[in-house]
N, C-alpha and C. Protein backbone atom coordinates (compact mmCIF):
# COMPACT_ATOMS: atom_id res chain seq x y z
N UNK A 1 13.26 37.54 14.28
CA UNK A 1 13.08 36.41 15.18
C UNK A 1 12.01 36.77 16.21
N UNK A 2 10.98 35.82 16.63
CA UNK A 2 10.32 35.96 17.45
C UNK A 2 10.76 35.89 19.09
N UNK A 3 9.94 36.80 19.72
CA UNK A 3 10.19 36.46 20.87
C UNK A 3 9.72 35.32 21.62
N UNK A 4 10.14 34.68 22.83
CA UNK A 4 9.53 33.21 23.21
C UNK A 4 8.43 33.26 23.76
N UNK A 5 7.62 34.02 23.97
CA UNK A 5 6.51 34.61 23.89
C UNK A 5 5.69 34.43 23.42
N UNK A 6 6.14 34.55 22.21
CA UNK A 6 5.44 34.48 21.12
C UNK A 6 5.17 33.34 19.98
N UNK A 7 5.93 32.75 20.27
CA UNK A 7 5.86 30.87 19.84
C UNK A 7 4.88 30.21 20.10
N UNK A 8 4.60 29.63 18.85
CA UNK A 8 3.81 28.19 19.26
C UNK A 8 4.16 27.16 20.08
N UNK A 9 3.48 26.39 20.97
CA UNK A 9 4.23 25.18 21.59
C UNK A 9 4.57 24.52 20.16
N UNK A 10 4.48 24.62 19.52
CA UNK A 10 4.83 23.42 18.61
C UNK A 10 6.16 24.22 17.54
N UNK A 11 6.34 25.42 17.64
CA UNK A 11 7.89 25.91 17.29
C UNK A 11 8.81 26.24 18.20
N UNK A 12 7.85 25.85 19.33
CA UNK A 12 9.45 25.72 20.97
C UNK A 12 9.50 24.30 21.02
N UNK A 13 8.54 23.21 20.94
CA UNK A 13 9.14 21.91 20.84
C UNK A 13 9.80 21.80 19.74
N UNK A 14 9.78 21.76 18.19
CA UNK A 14 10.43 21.37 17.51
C UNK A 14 11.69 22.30 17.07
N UNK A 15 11.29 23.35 17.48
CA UNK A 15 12.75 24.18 16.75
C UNK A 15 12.46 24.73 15.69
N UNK A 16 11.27 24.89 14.91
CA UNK A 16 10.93 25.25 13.38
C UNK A 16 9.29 25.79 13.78
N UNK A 17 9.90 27.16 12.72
CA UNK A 17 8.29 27.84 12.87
C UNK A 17 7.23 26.39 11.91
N UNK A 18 6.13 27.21 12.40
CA UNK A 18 4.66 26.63 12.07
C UNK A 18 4.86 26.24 10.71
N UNK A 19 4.09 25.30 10.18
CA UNK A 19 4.22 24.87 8.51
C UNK A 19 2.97 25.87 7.91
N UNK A 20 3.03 26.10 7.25
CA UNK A 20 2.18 27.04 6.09
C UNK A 20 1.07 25.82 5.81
N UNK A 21 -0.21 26.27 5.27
CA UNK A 21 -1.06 25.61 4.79
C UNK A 21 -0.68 24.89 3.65
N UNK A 22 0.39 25.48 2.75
CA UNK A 22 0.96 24.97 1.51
C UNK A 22 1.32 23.77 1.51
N UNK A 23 2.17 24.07 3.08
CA UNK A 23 2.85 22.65 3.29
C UNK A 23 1.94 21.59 4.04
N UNK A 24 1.21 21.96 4.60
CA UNK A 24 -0.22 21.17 5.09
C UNK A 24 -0.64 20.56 3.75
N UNK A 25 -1.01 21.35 3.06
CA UNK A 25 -1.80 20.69 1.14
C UNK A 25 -0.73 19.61 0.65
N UNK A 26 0.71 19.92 1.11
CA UNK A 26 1.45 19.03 0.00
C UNK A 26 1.45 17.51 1.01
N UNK A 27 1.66 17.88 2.28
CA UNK A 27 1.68 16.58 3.49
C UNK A 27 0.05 15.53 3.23
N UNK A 28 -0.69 16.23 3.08
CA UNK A 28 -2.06 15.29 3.20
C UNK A 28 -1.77 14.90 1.79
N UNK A 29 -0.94 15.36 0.52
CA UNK A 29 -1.41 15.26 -0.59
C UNK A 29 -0.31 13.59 -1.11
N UNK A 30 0.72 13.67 -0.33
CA UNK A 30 1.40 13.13 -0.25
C UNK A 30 0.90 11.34 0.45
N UNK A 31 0.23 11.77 2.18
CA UNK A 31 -0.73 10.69 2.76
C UNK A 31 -1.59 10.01 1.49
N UNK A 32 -2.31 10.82 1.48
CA UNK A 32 -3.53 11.02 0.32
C UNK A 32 -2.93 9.55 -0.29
N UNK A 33 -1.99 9.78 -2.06
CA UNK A 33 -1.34 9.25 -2.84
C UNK A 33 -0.81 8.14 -2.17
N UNK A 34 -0.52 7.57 -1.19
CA UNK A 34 0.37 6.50 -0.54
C UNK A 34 -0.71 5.48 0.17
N UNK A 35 -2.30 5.66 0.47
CA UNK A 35 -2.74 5.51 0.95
C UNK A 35 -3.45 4.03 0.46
N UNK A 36 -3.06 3.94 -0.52
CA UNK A 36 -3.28 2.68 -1.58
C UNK A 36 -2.66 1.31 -0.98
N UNK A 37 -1.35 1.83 -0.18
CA UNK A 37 -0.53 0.71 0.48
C UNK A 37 -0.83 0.27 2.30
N UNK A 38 -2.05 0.97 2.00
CA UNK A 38 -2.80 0.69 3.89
C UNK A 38 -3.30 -0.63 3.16
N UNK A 39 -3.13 -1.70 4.22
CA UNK A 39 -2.97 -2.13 5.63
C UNK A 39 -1.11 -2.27 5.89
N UNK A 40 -0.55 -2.44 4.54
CA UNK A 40 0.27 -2.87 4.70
C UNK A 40 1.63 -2.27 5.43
N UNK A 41 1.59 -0.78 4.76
CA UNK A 41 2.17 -0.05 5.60
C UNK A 41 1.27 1.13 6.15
N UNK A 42 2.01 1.88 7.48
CA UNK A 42 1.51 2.92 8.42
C UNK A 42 2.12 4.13 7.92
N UNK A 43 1.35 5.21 7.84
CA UNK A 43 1.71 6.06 6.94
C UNK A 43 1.39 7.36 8.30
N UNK A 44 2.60 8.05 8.75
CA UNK A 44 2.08 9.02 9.67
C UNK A 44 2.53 10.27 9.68
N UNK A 45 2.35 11.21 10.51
CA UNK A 45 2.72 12.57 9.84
C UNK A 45 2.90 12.88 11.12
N UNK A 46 4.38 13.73 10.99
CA UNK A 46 5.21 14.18 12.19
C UNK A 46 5.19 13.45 13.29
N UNK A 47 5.86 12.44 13.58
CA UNK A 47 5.50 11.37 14.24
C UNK A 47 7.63 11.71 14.90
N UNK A 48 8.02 12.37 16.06
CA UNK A 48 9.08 12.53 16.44
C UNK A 48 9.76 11.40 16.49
N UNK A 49 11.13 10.71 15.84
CA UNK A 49 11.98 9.60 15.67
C UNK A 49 13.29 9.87 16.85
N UNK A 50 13.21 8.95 18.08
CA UNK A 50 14.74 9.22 18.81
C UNK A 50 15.55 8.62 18.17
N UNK A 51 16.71 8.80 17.21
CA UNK A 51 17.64 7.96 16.28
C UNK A 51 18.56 8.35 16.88
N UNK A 52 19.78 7.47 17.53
CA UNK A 52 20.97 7.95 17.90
C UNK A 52 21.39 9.23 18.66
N UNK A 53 20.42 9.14 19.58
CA UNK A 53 20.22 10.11 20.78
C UNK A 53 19.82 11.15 20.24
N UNK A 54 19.59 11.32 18.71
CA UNK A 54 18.92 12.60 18.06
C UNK A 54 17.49 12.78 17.92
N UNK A 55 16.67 13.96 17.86
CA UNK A 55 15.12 14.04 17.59
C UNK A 55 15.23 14.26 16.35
N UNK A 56 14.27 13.55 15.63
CA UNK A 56 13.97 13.77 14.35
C UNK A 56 12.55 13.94 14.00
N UNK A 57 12.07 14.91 13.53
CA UNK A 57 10.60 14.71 13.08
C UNK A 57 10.12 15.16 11.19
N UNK A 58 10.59 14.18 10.86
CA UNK A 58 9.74 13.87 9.47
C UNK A 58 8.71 14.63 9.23
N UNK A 59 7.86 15.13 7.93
CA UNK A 59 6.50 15.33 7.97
C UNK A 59 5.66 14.65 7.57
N UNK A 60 6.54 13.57 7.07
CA UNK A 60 5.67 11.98 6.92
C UNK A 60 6.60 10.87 7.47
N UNK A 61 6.44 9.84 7.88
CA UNK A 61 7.17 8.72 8.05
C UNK A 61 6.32 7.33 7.60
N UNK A 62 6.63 6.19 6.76
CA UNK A 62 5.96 5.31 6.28
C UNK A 62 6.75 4.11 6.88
N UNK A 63 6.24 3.16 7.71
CA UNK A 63 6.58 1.82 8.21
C UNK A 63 5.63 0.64 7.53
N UNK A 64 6.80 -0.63 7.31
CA UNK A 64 6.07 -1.71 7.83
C UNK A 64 4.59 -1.64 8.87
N UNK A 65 3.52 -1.89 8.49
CA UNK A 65 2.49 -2.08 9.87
C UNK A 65 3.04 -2.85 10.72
N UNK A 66 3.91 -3.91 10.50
CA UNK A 66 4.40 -5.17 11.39
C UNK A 66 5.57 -4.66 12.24
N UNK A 67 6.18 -3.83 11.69
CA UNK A 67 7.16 -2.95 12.58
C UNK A 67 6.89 -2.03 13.73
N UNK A 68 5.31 -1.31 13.69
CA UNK A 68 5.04 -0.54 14.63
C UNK A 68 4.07 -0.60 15.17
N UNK A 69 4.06 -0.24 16.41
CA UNK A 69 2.56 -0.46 17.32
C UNK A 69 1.87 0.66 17.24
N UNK A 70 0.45 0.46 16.54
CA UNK A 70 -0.49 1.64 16.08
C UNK A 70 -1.50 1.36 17.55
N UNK A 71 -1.64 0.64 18.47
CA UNK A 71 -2.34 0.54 19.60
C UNK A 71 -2.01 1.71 20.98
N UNK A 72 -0.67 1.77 20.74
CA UNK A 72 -0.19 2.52 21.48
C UNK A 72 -0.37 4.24 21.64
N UNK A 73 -0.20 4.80 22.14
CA UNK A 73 -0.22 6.57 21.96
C UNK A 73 1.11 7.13 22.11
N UNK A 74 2.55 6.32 21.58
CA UNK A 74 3.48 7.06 21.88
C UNK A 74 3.62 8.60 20.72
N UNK A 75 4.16 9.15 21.30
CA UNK A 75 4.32 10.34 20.38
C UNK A 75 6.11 10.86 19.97
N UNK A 76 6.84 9.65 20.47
CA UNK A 76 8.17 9.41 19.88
C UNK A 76 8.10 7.85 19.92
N UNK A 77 9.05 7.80 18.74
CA UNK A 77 9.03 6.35 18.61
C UNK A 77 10.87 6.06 18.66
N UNK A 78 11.73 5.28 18.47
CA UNK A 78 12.98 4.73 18.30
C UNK A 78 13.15 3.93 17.43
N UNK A 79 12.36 3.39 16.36
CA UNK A 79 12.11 2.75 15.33
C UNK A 79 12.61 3.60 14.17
N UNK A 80 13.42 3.13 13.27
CA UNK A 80 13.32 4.01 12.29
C UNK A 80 12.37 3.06 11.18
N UNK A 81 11.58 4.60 10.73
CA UNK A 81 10.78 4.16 9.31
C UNK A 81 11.51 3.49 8.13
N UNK A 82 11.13 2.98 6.86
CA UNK A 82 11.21 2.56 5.84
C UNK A 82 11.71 3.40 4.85
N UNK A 83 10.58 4.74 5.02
CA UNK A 83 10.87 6.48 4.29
C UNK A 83 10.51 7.35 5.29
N UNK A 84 11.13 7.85 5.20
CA UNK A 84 11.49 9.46 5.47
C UNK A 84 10.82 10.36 4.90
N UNK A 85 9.67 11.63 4.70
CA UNK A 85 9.36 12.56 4.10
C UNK A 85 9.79 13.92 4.35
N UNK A 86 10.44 14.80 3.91
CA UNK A 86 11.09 16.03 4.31
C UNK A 86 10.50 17.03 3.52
N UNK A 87 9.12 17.61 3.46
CA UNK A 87 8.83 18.85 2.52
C UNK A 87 9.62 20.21 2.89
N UNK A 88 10.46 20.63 1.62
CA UNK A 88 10.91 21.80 2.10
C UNK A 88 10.37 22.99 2.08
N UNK A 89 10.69 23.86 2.85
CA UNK A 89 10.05 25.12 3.34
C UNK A 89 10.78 25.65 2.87
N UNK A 90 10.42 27.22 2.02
CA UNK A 90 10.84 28.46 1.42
C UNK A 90 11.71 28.87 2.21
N UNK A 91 11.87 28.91 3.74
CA UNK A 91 13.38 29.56 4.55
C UNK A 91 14.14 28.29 4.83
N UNK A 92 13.92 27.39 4.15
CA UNK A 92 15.00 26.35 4.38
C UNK A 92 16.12 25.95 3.71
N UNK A 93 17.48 25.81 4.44
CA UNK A 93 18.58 25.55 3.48
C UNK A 93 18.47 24.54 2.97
N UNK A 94 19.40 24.74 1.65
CA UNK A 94 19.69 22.71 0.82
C UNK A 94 20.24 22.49 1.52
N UNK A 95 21.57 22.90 2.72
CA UNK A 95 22.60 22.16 3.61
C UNK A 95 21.37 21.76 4.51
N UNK A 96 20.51 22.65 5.20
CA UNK A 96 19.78 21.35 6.05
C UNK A 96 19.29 20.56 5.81
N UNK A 97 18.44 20.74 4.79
CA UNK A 97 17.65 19.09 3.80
C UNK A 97 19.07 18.47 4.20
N UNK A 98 20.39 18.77 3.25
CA UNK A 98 20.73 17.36 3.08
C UNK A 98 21.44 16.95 4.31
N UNK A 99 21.25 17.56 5.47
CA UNK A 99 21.97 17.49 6.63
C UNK A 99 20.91 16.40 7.23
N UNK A 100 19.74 16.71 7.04
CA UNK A 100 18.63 15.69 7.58
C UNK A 100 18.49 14.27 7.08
N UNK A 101 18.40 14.36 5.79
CA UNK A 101 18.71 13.39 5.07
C UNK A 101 20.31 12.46 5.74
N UNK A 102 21.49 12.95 5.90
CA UNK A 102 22.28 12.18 6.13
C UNK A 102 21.86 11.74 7.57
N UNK A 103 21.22 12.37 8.10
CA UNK A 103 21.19 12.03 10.06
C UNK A 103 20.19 10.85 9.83
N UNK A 104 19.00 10.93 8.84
CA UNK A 104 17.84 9.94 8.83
C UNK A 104 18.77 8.74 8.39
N UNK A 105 19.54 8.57 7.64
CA UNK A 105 20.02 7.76 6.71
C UNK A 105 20.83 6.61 7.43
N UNK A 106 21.88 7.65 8.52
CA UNK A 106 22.87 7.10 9.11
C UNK A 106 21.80 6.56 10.46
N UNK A 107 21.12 6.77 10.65
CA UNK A 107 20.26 6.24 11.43
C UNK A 107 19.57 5.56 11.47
N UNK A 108 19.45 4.59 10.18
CA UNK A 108 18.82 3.05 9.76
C UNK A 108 17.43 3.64 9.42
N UNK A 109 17.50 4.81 8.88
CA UNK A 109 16.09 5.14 7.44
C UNK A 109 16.56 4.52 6.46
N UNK A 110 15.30 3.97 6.33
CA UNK A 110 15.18 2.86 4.74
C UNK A 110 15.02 1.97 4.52
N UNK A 111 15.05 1.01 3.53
CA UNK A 111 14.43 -0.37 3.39
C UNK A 111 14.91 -1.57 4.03
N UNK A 112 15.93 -1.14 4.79
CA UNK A 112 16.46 -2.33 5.58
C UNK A 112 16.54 -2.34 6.89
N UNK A 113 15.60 -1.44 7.16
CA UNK A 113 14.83 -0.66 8.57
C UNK A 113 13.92 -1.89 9.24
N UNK A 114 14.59 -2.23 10.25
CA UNK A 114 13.80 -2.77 11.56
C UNK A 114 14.19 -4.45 10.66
């Protein structure tokens, strides 16, 4: 374990070390492929979700465009997305995937979102 020191701001805000380039290649690769459905939906990456007093941050999230304000600069939203993207990481448990998965779920992720 690292010392706090030694952290990225971005693995003391979220709680999770840095993503690997791997997982960078599979996130754009993922944007990339989905990108067919711009204007219609907003397709964003790590975009922090407040769901039920919980933080959630996706490494993709895909909305309705009509659901979210792209004018704005928030950097949490309270909206839940349409989908959910969760790439898993080599030190990650299946209990947390599917722990995330149930928190996104129970939290009005999905097609009957907003």
């Amino acid at each position: 374990m690292q010392t706090p020191e030694a952290l990225s701001d971005y693995e003391r805000e979220r709680g999770k070390p840095m993503p690997s380039k791997f997982h960078g290649f599979i996130q754009s690769n993922i944007i990339l492929a989905l990108a067919e459905y711009r204007p219609a939906y907003a397709l964003l990456n790590e975009l922090t979700l407040e769901l039920d007093g919980e933080h959630r941050t996706p490494d993709v999230s895909i909305y309705a465009s009509e659901d979210i304000d792209m004018t704005s600069e928030e950097v949490r939203v309270d909206i839940p997305p349409k989908v959910a993207v969760e790439i898993a990481s080599p030190t990650q448990s299946d209990q947390d995937l599917a722990d995330k998965a149930r928190d996104l779920l129970q939290a009005g992720v999905g097609p009957q979102a907003s």
